[in-house]
PDB file of N, CA and C in Angstrom:
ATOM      1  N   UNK A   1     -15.607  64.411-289.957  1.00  0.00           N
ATOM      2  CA  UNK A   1     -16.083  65.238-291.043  1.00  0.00           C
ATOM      3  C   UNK A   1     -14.873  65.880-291.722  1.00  0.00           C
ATOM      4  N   UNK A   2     -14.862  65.521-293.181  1.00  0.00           N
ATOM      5  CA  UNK A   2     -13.613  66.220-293.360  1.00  0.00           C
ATOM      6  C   UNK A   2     -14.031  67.755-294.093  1.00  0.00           C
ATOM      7  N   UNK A   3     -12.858  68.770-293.722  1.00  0.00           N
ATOM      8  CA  UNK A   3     -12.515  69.882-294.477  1.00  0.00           C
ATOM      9  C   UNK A   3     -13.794  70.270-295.414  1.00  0.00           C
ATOM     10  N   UNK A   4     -13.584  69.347-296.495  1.00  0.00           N
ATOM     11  CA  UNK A   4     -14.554  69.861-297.801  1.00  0.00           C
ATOM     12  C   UNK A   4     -16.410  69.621-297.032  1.00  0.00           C
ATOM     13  N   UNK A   5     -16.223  69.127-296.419  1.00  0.00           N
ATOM     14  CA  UNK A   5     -17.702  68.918-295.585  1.00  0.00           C
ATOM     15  C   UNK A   5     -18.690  70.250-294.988  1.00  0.00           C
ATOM     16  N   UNK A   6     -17.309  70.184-294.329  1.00  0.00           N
ATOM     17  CA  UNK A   6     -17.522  71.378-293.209  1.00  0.00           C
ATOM     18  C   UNK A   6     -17.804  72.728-293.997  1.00  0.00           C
ATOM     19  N   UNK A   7     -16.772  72.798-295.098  1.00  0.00           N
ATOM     20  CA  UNK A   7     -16.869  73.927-295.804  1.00  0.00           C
ATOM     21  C   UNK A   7     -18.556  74.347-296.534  1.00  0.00           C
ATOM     22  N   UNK A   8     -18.896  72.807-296.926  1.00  0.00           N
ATOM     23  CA  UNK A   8     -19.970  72.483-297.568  1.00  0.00           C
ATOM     24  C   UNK A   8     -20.896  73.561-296.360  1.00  0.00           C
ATOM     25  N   UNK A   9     -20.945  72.699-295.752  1.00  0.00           N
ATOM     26  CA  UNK A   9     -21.643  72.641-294.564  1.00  0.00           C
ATOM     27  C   UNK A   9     -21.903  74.713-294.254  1.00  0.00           C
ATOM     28  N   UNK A  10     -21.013  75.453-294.549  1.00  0.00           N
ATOM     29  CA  UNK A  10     -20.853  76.738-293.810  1.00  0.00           C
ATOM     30  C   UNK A  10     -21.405  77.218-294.995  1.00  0.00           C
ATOM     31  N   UNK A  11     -21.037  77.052-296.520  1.00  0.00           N
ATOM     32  CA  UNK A  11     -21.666  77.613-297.636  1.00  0.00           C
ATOM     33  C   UNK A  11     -23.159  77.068-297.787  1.00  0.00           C
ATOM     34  N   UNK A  12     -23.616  76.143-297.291  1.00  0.00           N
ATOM     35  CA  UNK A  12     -24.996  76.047-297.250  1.00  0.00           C
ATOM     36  C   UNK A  12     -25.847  77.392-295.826  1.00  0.00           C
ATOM     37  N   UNK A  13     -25.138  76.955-295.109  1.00  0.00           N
ATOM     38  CA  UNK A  13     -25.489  77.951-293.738  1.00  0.00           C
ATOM     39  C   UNK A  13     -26.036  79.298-294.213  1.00  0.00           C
ATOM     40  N   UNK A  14     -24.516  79.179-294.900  1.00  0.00           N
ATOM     41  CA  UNK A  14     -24.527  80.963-295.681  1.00  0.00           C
ATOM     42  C   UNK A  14     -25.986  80.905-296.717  1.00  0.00           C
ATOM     43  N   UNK A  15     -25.802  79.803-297.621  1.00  0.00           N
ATOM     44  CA  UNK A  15     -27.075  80.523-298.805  1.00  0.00           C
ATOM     45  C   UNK A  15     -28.539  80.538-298.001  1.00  0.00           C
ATOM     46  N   UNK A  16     -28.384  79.839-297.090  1.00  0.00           N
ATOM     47  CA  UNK A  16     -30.170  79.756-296.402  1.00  0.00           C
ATOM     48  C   UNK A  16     -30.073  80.957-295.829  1.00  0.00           C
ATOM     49  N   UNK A  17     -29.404  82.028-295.300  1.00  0.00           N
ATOM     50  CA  UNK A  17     -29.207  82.861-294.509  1.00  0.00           C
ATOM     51  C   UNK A  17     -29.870  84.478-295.399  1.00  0.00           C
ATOM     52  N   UNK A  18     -31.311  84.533-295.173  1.00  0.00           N
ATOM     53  CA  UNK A  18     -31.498  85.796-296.057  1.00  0.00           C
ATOM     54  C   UNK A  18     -30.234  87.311-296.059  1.00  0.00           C
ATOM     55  N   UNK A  19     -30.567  87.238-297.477  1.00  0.00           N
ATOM     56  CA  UNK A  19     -29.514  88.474-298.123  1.00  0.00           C
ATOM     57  C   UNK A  19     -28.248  87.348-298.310  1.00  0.00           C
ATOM     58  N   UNK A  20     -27.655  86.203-298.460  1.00  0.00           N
ATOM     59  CA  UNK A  20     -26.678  85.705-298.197  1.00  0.00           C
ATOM     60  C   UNK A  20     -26.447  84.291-299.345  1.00  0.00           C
ATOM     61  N   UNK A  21     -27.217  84.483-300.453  1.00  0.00           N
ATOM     62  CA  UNK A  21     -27.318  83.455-301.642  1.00  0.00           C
ATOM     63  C   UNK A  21     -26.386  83.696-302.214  1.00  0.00           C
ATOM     64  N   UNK A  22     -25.981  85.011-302.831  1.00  0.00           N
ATOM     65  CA  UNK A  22     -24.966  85.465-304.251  1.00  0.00           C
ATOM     66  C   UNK A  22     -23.953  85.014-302.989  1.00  0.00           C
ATOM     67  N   UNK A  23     -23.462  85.504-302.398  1.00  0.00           N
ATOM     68  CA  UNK A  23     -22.427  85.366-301.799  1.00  0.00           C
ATOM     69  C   UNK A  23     -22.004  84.004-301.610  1.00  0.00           C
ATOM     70  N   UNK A  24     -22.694  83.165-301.048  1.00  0.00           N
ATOM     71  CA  UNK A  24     -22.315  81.939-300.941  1.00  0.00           C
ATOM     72  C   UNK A  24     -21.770  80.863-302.274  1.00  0.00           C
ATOM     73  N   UNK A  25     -22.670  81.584-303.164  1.00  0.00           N
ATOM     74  CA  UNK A  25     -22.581  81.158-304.546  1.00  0.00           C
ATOM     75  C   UNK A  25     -21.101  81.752-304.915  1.00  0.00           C
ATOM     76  N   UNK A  26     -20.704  82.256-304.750  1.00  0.00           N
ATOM     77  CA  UNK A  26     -19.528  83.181-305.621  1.00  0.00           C
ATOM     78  C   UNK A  26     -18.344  83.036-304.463  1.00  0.00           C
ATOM     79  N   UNK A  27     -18.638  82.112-303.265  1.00  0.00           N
ATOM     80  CA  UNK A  27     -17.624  82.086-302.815  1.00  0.00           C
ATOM     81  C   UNK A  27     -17.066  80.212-303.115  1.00  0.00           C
ATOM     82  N   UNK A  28     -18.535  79.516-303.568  1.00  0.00           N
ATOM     83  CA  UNK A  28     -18.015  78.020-303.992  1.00  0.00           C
ATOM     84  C   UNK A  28     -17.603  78.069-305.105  1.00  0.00           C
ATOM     85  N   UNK A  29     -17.785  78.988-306.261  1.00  0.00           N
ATOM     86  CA  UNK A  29     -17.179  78.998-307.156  1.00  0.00           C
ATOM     87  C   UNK A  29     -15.426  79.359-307.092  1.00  0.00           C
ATOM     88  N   UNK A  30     -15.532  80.056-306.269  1.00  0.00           N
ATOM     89  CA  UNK A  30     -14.351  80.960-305.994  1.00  0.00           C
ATOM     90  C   UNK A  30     -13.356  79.538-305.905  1.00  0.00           C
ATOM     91  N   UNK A  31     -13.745  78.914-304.332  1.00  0.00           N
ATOM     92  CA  UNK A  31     -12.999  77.695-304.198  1.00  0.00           C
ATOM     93  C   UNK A  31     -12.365  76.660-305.165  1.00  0.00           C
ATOM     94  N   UNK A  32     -13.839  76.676-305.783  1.00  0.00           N
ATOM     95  CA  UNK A  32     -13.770  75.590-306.896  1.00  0.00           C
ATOM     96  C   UNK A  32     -12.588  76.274-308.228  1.00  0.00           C
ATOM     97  N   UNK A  33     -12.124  77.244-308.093  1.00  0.00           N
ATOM     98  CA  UNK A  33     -11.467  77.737-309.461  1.00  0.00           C
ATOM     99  C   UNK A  33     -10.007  78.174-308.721  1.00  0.00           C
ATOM    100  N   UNK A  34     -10.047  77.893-307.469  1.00  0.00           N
ATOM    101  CA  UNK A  34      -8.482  78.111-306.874  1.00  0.00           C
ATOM    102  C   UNK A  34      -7.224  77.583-307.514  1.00  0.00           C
ATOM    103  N   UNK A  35      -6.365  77.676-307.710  1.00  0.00           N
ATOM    104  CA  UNK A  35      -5.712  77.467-308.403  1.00  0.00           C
ATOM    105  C   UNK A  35      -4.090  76.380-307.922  1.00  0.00           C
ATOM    106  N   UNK A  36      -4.681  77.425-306.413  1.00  0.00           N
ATOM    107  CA  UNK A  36      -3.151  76.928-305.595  1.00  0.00           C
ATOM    108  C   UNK A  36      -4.051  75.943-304.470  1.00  0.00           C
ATOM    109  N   UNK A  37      -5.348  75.632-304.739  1.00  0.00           N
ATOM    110  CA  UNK A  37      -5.904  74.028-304.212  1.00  0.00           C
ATOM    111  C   UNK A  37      -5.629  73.068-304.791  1.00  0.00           C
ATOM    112  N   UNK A  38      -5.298  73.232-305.833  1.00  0.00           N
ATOM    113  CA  UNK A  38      -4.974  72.045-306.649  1.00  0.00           C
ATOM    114  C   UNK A  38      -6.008  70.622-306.692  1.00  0.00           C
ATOM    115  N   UNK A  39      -7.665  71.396-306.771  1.00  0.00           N
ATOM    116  CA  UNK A  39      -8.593  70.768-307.205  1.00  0.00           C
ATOM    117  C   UNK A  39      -9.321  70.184-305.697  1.00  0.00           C
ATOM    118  N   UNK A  40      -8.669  70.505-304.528  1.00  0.00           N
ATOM    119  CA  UNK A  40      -9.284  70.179-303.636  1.00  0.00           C
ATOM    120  C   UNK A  40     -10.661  70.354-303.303  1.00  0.00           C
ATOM    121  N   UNK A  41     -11.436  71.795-303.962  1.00  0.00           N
ATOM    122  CA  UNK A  41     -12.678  71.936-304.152  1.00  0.00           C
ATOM    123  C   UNK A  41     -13.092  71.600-304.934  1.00  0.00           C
ATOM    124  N   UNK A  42     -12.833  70.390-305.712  1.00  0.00           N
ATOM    125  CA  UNK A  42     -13.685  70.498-307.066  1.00  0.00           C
ATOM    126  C   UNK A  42     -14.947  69.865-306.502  1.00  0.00           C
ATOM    127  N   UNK A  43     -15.986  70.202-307.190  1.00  0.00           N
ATOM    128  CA  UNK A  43     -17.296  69.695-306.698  1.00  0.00           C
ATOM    129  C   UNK A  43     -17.855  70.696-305.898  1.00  0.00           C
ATOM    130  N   UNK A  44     -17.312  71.522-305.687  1.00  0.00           N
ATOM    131  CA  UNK A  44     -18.309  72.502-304.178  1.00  0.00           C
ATOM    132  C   UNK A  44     -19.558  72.744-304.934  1.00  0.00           C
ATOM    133  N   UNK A  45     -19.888  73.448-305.685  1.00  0.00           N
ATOM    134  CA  UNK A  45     -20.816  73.971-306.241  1.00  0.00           C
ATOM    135  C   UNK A  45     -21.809  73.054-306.585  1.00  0.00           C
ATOM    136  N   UNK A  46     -21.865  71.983-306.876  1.00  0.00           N
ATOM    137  CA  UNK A  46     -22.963  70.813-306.836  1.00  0.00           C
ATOM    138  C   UNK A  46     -22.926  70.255-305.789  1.00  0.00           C
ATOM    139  N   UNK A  47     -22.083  70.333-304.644  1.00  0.00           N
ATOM    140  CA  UNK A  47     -21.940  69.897-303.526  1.00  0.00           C
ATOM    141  C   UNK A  47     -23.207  70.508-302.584  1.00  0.00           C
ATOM    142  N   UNK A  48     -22.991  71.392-302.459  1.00  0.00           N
ATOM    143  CA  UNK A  48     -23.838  72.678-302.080  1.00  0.00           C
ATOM    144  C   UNK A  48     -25.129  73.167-302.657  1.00  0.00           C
ATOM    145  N   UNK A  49     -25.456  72.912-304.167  1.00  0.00           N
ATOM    146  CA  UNK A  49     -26.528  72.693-304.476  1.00  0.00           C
ATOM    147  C   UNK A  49     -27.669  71.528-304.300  1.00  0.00           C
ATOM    148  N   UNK A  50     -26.443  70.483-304.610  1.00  0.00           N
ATOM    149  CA  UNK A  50     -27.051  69.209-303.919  1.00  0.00           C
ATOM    150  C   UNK A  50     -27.687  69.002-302.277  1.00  0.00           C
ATOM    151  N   UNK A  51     -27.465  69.547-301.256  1.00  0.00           N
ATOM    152  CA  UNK A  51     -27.711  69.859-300.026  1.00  0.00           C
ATOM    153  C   UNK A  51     -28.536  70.669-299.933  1.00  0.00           C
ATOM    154  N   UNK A  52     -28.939  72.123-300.697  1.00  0.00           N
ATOM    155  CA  UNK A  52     -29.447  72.946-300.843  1.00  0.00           C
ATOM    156  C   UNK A  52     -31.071  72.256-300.933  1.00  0.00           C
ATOM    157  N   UNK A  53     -30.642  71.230-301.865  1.00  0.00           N
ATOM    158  CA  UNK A  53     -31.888  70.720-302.298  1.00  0.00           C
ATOM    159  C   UNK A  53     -32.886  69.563-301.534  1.00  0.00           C
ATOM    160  N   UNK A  54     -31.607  68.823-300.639  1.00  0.00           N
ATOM    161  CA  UNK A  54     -31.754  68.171-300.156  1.00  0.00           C
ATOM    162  C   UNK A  54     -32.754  68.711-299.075  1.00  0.00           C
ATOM    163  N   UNK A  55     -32.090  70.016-298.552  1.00  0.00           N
ATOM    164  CA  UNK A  55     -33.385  70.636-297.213  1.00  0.00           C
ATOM    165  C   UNK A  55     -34.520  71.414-297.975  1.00  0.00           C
ATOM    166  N   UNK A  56     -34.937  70.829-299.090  1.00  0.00           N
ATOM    167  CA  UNK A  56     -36.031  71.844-299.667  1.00  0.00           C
ATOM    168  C   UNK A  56     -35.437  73.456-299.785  1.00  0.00           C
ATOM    169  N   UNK A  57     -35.003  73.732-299.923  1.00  0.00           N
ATOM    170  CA  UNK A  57     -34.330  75.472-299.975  1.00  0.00           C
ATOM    171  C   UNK A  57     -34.692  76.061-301.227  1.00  0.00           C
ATOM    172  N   UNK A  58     -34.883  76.597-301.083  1.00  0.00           N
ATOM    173  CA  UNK A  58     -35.667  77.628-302.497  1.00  0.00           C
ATOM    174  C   UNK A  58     -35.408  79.629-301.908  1.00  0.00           C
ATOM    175  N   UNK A  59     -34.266  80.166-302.505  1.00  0.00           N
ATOM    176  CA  UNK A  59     -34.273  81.467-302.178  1.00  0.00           C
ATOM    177  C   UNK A  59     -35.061  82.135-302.519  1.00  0.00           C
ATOM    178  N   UNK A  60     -35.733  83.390-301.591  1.00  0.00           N
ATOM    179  CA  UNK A  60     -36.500  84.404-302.377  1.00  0.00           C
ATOM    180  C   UNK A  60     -36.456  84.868-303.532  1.00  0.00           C
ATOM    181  N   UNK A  61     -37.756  85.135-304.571  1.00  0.00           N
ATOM    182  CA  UNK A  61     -37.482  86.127-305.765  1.00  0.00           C
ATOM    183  C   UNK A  61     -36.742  86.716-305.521  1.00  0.00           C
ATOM    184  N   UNK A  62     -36.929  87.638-304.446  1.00  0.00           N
ATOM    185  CA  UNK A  62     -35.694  88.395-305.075  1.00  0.00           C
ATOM    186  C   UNK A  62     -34.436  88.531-305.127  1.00  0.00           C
ATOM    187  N   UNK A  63     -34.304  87.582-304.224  1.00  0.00           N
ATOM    188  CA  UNK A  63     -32.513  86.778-304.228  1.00  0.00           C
ATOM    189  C   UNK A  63     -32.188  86.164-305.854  1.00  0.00           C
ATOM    190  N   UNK A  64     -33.243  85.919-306.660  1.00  0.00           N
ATOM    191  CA  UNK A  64     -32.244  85.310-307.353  1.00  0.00           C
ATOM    192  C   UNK A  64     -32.648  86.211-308.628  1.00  0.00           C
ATOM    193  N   UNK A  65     -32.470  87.752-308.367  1.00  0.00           N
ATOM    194  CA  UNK A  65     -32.468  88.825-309.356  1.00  0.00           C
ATOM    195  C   UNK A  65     -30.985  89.101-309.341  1.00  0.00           C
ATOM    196  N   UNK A  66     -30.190  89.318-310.176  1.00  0.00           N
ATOM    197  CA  UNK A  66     -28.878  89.676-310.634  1.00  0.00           C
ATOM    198  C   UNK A  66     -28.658  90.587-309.624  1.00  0.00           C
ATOM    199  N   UNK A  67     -27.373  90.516-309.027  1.00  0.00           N
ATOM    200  CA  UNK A  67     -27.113  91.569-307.956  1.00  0.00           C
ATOM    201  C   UNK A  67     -26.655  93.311-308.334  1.00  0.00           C
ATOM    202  N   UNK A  68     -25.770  92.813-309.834  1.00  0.00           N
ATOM    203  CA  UNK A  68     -25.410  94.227-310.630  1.00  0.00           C
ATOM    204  C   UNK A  68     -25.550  93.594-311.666  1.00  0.00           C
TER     205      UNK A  68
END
């Protein structure tokens, strides 16, 4: 399993994990916009949605109300 897998793999963990959606979200973005990866994340964020979807996952209303 490589690296970007695993990572996948822990940011999905994270968004199924109630209270734990924004976060997961804002940390694949994070990856994905690194600068000194030099594109090694590109893809997380559909990576992770894609999987998301794959296990049926659907966050609570109220998870997906703006946090601020």
């Amino acid at each position: 399993m490589t690296e970007f897998q695993k990572t996948r793999d822990w940011l999905v963990t994270l968004a199924m994990t109630p209270g734990w959606w924004h976060y997961s979200r804002e940390q694949a973005a994070q990856l994905e916009n690194d600068p000194q990866a030099a594109g090694a994340w590109a893809g997380m964020r559909q990576a992770v949605r894609a999987e998301l979807k794959a296990k049926g996952f659907r966050p609570p209303p109220a998870e997906l109300e703006q946090m601020w």
